[in-house]
Protein backbone atom coordinates (compact mmCIF):
# COMPACT_ATOMS: atom_id res chain seq x y z
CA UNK A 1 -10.86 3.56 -7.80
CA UNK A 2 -7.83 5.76 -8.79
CA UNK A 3 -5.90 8.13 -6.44
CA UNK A 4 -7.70 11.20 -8.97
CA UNK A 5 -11.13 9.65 -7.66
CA UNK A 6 -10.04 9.79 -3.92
CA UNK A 7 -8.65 13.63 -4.55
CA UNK A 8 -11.96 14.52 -5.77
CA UNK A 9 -14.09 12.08 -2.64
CA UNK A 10 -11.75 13.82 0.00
CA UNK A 11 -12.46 17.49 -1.63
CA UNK A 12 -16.19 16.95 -1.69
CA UNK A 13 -16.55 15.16 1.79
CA UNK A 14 -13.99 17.35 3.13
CA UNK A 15 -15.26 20.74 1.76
CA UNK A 16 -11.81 21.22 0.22
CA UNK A 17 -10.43 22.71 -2.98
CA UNK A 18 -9.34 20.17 -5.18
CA UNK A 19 -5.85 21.53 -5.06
CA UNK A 20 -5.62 21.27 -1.24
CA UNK A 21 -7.39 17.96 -1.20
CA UNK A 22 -4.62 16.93 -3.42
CA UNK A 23 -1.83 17.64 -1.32
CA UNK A 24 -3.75 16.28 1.95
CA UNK A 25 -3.45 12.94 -0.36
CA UNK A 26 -0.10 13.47 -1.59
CA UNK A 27 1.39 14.09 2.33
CA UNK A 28 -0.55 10.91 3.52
CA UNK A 29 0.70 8.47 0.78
CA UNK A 30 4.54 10.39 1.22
CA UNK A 31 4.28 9.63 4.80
CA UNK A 32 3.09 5.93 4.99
CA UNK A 33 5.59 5.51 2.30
CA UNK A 34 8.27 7.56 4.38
CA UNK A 35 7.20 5.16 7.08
CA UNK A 36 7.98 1.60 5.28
CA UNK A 37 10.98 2.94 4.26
CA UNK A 38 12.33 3.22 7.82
CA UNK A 39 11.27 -0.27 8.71
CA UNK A 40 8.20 0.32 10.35
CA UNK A 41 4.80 -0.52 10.42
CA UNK A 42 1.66 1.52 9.85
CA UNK A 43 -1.51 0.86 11.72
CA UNK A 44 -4.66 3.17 9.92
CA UNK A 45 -7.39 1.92 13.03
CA UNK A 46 -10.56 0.78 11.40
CA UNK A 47 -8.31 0.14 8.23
CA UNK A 48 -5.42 -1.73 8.37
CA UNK A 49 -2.29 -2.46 8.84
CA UNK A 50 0.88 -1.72 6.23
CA UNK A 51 4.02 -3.81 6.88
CA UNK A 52 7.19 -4.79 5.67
CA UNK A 53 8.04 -8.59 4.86
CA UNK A 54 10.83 -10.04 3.67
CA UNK A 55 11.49 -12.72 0.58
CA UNK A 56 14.09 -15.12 1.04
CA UNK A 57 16.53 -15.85 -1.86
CA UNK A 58 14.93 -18.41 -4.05
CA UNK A 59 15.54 -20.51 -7.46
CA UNK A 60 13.20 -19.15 -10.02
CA UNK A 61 12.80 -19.82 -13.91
CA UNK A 62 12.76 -17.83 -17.27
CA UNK A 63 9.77 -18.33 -18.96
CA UNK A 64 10.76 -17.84 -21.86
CA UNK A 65 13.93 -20.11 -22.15
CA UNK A 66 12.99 -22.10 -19.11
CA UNK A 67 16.41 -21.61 -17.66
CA UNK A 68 16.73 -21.38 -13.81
CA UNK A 69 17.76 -18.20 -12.62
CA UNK A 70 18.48 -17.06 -9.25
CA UNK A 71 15.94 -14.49 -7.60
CA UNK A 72 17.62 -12.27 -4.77
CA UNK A 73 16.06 -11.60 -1.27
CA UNK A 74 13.94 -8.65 -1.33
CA UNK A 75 11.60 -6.75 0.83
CA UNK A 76 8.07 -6.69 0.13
CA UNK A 77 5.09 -4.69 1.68
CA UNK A 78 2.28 -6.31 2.60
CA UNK A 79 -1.37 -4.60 4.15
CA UNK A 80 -3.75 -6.70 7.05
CA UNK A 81 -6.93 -5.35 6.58
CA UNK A 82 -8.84 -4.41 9.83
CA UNK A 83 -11.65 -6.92 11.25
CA UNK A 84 -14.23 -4.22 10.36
CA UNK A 85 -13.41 -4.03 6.71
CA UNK A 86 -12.99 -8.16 6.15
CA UNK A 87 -16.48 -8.13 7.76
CA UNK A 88 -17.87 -5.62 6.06
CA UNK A 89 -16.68 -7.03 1.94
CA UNK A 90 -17.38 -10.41 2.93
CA UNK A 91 -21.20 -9.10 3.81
């Protein structure tokens, strides 16, 4: 499913223009992303859960020449999906 897909589901469902839908969309990714950005966490109920985690600096290796490189510590996000939803796709 693409983000155009979920414009057009929220503007049918919703009864909304697709223009308005669209920026209902827009605001909700902006502030979850606003969100992670500060350091915390974002808990959708029924969803999931959106959180930061962070990589350690590790050895890594080019692929190409095999040569071992040094990968820098990072931040990463990571998503928990709710009880309801891991129920529900593992039917």
């Amino acid at each position: 499913m693409l983000k155009a897909d979920i414009i057009e589901k929220v503007a049918k469902e919703a009864h909304l223009t697709k223009k308005a839908a669209k920026e209902a969309v827009d605001s909700t990714f902006n502030n979850v992303i606003a969100a992670l950005k500060k350091g915390e966490k974002v808990v959708v109920s029924g969803f999931g859960t959106f959180v930061i985690r962070s990589r350690k600096a590790r050895p890594g290796r080019n692929p190409k020449t095999g040569q071992t490189i040094q990968l820098p510590s990072m931040n990463t996000v990571g998503f928990v999906a709710s009880k309801g939803i891991k129920k529900t796709v593992r039917k």
